[in-house]
C-alpha atoms as a PDB file:
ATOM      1  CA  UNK A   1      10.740 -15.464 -20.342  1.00  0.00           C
ATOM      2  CA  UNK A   2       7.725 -17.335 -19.736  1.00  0.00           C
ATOM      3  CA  UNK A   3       9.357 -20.397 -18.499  1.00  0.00           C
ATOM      4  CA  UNK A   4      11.532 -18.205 -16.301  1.00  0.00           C
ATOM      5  CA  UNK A   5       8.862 -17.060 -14.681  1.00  0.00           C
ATOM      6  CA  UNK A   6       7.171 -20.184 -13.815  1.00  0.00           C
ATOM      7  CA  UNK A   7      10.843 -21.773 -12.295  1.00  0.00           C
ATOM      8  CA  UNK A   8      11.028 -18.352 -10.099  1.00  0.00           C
ATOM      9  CA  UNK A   9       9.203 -16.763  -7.131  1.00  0.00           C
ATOM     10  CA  UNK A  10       9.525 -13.574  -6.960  1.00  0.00           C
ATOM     11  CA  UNK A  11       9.561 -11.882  -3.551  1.00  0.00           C
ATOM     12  CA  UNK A  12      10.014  -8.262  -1.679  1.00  0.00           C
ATOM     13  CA  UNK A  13      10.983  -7.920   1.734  1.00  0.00           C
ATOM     14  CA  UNK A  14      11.653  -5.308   4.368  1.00  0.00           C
ATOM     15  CA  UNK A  15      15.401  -5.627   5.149  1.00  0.00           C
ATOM     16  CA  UNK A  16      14.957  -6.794   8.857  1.00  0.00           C
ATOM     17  CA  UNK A  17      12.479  -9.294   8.102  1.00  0.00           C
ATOM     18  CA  UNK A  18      14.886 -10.356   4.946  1.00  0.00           C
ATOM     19  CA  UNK A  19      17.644 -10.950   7.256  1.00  0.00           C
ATOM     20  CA  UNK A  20      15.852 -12.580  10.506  1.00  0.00           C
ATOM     21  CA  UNK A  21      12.924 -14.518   8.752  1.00  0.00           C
ATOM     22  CA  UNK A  22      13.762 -15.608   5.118  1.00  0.00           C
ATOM     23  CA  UNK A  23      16.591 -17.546   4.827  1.00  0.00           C
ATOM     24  CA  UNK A  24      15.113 -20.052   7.074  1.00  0.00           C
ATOM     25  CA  UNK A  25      11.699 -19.605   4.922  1.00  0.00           C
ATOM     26  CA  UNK A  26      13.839 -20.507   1.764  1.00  0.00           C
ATOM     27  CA  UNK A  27      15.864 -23.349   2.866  1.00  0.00           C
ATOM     28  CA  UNK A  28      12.916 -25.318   4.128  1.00  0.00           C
ATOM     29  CA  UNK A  29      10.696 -23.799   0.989  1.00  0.00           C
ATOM     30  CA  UNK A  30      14.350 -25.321  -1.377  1.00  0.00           C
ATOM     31  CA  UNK A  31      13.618 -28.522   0.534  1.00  0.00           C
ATOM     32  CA  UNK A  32      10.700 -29.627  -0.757  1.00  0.00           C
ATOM     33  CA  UNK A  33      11.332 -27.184  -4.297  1.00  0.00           C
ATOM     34  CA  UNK A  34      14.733 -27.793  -5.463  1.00  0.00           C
ATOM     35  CA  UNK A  35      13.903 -26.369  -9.322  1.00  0.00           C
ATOM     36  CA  UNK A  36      12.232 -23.075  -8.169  1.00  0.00           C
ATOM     37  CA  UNK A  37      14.341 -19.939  -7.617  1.00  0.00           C
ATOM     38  CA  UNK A  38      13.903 -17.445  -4.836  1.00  0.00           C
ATOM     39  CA  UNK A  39      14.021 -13.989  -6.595  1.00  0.00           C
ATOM     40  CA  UNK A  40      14.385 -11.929  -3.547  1.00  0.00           C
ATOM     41  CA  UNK A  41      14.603  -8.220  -3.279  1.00  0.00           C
ATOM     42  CA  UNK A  42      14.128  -5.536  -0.721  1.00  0.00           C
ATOM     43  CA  UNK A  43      12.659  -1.866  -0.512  1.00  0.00           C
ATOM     44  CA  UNK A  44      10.687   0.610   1.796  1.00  0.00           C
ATOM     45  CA  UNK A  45       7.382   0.698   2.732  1.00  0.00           C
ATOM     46  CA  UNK A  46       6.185   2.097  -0.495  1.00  0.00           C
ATOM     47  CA  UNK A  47       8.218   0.172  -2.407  1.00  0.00           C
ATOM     48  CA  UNK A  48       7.110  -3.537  -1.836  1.00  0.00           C
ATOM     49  CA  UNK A  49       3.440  -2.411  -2.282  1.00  0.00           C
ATOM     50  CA  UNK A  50       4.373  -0.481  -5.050  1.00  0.00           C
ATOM     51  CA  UNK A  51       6.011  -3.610  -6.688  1.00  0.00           C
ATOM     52  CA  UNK A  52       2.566  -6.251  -5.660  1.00  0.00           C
ATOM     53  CA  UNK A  53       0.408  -3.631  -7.467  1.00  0.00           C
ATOM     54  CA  UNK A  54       2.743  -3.253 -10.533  1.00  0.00           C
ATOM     55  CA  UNK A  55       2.920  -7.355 -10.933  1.00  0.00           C
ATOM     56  CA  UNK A  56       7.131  -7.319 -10.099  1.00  0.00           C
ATOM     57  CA  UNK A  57       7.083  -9.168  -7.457  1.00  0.00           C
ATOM     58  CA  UNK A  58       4.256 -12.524  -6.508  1.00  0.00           C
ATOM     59  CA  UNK A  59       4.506 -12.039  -2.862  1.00  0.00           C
ATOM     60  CA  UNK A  60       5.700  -9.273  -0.468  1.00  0.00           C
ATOM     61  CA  UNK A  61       6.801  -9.381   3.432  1.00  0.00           C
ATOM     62  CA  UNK A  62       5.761  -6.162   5.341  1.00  0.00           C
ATOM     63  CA  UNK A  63       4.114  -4.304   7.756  1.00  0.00           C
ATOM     64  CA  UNK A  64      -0.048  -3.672   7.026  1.00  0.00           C
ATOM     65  CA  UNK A  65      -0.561  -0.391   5.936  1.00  0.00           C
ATOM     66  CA  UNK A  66      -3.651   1.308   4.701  1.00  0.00           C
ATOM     67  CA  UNK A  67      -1.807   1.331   1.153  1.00  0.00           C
ATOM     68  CA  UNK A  68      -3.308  -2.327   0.982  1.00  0.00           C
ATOM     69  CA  UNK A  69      -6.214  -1.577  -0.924  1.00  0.00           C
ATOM     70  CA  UNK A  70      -7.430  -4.211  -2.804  1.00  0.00           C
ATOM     71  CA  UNK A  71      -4.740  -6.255  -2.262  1.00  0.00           C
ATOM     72  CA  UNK A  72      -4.760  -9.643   0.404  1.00  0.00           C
ATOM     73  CA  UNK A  73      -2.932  -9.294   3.957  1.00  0.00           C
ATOM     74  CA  UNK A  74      -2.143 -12.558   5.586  1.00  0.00           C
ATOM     75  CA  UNK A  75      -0.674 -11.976   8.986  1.00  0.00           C
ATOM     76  CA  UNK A  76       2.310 -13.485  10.195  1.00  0.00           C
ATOM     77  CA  UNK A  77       3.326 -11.814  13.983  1.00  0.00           C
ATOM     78  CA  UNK A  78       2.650  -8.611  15.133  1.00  0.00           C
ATOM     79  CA  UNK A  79       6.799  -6.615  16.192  1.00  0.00           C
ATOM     80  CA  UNK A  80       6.721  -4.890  19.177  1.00  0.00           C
ATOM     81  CA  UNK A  81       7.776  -0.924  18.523  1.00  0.00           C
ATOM     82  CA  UNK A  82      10.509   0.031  21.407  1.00  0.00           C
ATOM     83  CA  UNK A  83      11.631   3.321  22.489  1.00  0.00           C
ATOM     84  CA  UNK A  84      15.194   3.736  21.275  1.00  0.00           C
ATOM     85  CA  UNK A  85      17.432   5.806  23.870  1.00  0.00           C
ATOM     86  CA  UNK A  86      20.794   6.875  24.489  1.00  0.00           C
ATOM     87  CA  UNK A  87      22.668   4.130  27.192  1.00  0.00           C
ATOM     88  CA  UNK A  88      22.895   7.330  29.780  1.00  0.00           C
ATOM     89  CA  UNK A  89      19.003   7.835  29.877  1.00  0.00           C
ATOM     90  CA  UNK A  90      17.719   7.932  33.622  1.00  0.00           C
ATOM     91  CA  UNK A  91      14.686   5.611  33.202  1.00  0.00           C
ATOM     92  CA  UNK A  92      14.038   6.063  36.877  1.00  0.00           C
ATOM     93  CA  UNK A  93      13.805   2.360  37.658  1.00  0.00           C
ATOM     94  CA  UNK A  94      10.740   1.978  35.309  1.00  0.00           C
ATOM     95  CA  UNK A  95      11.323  -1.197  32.822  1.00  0.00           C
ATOM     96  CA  UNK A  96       8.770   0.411  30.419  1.00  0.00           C
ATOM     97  CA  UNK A  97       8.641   3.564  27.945  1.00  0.00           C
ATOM     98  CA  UNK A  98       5.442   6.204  28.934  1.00  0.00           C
ATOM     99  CA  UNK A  99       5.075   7.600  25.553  1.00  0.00           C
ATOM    100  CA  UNK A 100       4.017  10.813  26.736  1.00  0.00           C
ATOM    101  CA  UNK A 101       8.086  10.902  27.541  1.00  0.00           C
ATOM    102  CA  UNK A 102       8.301  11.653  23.431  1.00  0.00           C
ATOM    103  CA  UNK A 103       6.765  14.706  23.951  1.00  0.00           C
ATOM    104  CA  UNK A 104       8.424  17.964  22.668  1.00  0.00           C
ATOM    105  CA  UNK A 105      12.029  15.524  22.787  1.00  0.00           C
ATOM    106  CA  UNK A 106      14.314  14.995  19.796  1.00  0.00           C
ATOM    107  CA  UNK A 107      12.880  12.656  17.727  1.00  0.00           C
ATOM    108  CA  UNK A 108      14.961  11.413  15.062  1.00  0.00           C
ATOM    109  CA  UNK A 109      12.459   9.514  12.252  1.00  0.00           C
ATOM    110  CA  UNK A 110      13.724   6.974  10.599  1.00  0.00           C
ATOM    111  CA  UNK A 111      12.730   6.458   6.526  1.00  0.00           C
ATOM    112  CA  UNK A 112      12.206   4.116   4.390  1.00  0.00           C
ATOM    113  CA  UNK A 113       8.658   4.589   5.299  1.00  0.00           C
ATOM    114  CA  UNK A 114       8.997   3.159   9.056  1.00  0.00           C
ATOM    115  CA  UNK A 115       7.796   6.122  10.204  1.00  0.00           C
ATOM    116  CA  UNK A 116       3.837   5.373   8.905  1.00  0.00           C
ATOM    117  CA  UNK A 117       3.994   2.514  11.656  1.00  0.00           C
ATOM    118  CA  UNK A 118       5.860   5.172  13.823  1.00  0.00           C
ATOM    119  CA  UNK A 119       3.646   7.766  13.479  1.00  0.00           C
ATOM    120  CA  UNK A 120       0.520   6.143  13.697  1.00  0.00           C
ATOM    121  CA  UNK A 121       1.668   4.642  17.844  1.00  0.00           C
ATOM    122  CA  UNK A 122       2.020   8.767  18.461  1.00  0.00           C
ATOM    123  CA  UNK A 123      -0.788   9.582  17.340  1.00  0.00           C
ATOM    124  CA  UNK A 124      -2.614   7.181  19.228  1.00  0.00           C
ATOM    125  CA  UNK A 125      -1.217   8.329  22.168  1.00  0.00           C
ATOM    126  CA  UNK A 126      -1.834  12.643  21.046  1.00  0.00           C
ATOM    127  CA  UNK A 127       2.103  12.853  21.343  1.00  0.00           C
ATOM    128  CA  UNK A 128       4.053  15.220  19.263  1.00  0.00           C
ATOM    129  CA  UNK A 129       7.637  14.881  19.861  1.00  0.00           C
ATOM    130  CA  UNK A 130      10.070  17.404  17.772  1.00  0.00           C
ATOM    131  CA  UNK A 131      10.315  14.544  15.006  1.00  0.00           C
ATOM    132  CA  UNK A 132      13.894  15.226  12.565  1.00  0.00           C
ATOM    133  CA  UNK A 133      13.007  13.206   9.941  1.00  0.00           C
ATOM    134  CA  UNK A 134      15.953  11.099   8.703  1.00  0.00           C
ATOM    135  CA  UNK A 135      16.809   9.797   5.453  1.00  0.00           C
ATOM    136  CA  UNK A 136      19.262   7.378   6.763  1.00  0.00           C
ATOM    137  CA  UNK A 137      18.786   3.803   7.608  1.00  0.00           C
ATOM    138  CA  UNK A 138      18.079   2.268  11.071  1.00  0.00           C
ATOM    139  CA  UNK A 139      21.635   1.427  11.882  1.00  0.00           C
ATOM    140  CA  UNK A 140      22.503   5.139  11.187  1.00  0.00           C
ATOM    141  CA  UNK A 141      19.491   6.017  13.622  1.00  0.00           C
ATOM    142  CA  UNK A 142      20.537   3.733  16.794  1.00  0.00           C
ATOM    143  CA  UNK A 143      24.355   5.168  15.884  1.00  0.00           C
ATOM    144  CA  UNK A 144      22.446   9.035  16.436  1.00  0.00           C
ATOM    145  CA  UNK A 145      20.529   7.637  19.277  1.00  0.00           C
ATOM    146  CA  UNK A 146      24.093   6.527  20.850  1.00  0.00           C
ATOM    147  CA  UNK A 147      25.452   9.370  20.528  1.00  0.00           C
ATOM    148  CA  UNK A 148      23.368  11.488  22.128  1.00  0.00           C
ATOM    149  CA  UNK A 149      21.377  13.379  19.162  1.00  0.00           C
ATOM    150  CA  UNK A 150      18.037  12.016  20.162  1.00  0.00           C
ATOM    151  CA  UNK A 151      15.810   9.428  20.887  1.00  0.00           C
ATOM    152  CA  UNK A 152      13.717   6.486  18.646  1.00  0.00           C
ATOM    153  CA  UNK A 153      11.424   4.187  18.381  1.00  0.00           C
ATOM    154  CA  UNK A 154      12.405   1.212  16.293  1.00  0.00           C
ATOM    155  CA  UNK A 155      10.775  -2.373  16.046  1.00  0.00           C
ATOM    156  CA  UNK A 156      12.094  -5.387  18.300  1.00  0.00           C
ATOM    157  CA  UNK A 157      12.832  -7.237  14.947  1.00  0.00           C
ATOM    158  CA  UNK A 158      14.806  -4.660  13.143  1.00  0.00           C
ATOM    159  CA  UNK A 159      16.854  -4.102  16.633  1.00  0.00           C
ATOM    160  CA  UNK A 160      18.059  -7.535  17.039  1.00  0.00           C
ATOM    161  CA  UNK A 161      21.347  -7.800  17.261  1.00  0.00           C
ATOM    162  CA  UNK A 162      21.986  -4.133  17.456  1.00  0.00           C
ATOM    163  CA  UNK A 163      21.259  -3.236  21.395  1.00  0.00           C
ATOM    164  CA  UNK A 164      25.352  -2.996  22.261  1.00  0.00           C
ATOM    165  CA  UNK A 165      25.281   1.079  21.942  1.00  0.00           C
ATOM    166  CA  UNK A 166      21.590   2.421  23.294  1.00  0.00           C
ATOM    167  CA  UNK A 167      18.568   1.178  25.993  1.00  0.00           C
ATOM    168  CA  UNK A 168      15.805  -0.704  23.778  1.00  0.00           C
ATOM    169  CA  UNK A 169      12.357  -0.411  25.660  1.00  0.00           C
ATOM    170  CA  UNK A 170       9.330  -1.745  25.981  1.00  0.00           C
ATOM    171  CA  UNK A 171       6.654   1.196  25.323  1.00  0.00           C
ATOM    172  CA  UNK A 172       3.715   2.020  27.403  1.00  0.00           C
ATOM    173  CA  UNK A 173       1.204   1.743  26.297  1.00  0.00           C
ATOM    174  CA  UNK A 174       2.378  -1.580  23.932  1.00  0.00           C
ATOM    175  CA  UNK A 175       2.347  -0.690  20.674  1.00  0.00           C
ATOM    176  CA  UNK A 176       3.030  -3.018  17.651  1.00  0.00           C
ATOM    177  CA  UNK A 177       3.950  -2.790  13.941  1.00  0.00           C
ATOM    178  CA  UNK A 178       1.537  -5.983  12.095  1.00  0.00           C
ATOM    179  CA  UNK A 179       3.928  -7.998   9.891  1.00  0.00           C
ATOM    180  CA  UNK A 180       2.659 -10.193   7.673  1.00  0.00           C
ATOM    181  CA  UNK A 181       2.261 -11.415   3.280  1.00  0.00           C
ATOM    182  CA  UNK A 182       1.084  -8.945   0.718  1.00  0.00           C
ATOM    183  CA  UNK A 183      -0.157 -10.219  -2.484  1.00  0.00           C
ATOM    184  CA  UNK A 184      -2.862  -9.670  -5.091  1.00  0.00           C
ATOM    185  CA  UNK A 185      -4.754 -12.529  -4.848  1.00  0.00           C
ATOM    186  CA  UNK A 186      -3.883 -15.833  -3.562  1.00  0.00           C
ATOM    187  CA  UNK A 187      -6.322 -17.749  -5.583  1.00  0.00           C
ATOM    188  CA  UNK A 188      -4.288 -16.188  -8.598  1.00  0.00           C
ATOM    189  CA  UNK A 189      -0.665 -17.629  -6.980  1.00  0.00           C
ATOM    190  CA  UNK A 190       1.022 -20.113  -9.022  1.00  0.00           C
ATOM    191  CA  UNK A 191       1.261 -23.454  -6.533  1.00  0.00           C
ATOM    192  CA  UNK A 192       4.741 -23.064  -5.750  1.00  0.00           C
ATOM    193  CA  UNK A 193       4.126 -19.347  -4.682  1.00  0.00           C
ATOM    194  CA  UNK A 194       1.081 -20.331  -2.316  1.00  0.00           C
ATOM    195  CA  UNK A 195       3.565 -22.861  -0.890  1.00  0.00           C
ATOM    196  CA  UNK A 196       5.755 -20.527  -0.187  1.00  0.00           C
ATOM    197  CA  UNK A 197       3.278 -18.927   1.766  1.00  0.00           C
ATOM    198  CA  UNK A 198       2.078 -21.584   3.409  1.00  0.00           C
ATOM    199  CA  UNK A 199       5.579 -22.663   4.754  1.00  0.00           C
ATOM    200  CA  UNK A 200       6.599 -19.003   5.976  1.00  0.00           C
ATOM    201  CA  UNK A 201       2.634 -18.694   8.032  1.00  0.00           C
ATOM    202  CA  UNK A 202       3.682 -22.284   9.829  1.00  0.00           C
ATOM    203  CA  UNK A 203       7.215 -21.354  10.827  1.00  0.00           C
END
């Protein structure tokens, strides 16, 4: 078990950043490491910290949240949040979201603990919207959207790809989720592990 453990890195993910940022993080990392494994899983919010903390994973990809604690953030990018709404919306020739727009509107929430990032932009702002909070992924969320059922707010990372059905929009004011590494210590990272690091902070 021990040797296992030393021939794999283990690593959480959001799945956006899992699908749009890691496999070209793991090819180059397999480049230079052709005897280490990638153990790669994904999970909410909660779930990746959650994981750091309980020593299952080494390193975890995700968005900073005050659930960091005494763990160490190393930022990556910061993803722009966008206002999610249905294709017929009359945005009045604007090319940017007011915020204040969210008030009292259908809001639907999505879960997997996007909606601490979410949250915190409307509260900057004092906005309450009429939040529905949604235990359905984001796909199911731009599908609502689409449809009619309300409007969003969903990250420009997690919507690529997926902008066929609603308008994606820049929000005024800008507001950002910050994505970056989770771990417990770096110092404490086995070589391979801070090389991982290293190679996903440089591309």
């Amino acid at each position: 078990v021990k040797t296992q453990k030393e021939d794999t890195i283990r690593v959480a993910s959001y799945a956006s950043i899992a699908m749009h940022w890691l496999p070209e993080v793991i090819e180059q990392f397999h480049a230079q490491h052709h005897d280490v494994h990638v153990d790669l899983k994904m999970g909410s919010v909660e779930e990746v910290y959650r994981w750091i903390q309980e020593d299952k994973v080494d390193i975890a990809f995700a968005s900073r949240q005050e659930l960091l604690g005494p763990m160490e953030w190393t930022p990556l990018r910061d993803d722009p949040l966008m206002a999610i709404l249905p294709k017929d919306y009359d945005l009045r020739g604007a090319d940017t979201f007011d915020m204040r727009l969210f008030q009292d509107q259908e809001f639907l929430m999505p879960a997997l603990g996007f909606d601490l990032d979410i949250t915190r932009a409307l509260e900057r702002c004092n906005v309450a919207p009429i939040v529905q909070l949604m235990e359905v992924s984001d796909s199911v969320v731009i599908s609502m959207v689409s449809h009619g059922l309300g409007m969003s707010m969903l990250s420009e990372l997690v919507l690529k790809g997926r902008r066929d059905t609603v308008q994606a929009v820049p929000l005024s004011p800008a507001a950002v989720r910050e994505l970056g590494i989770v771990t417990r210590s770096k110092k404490d990272l086995r070589p391979a592990a801070r090389q991982f690091v290293a190679i996903a902070r440089e591309m």
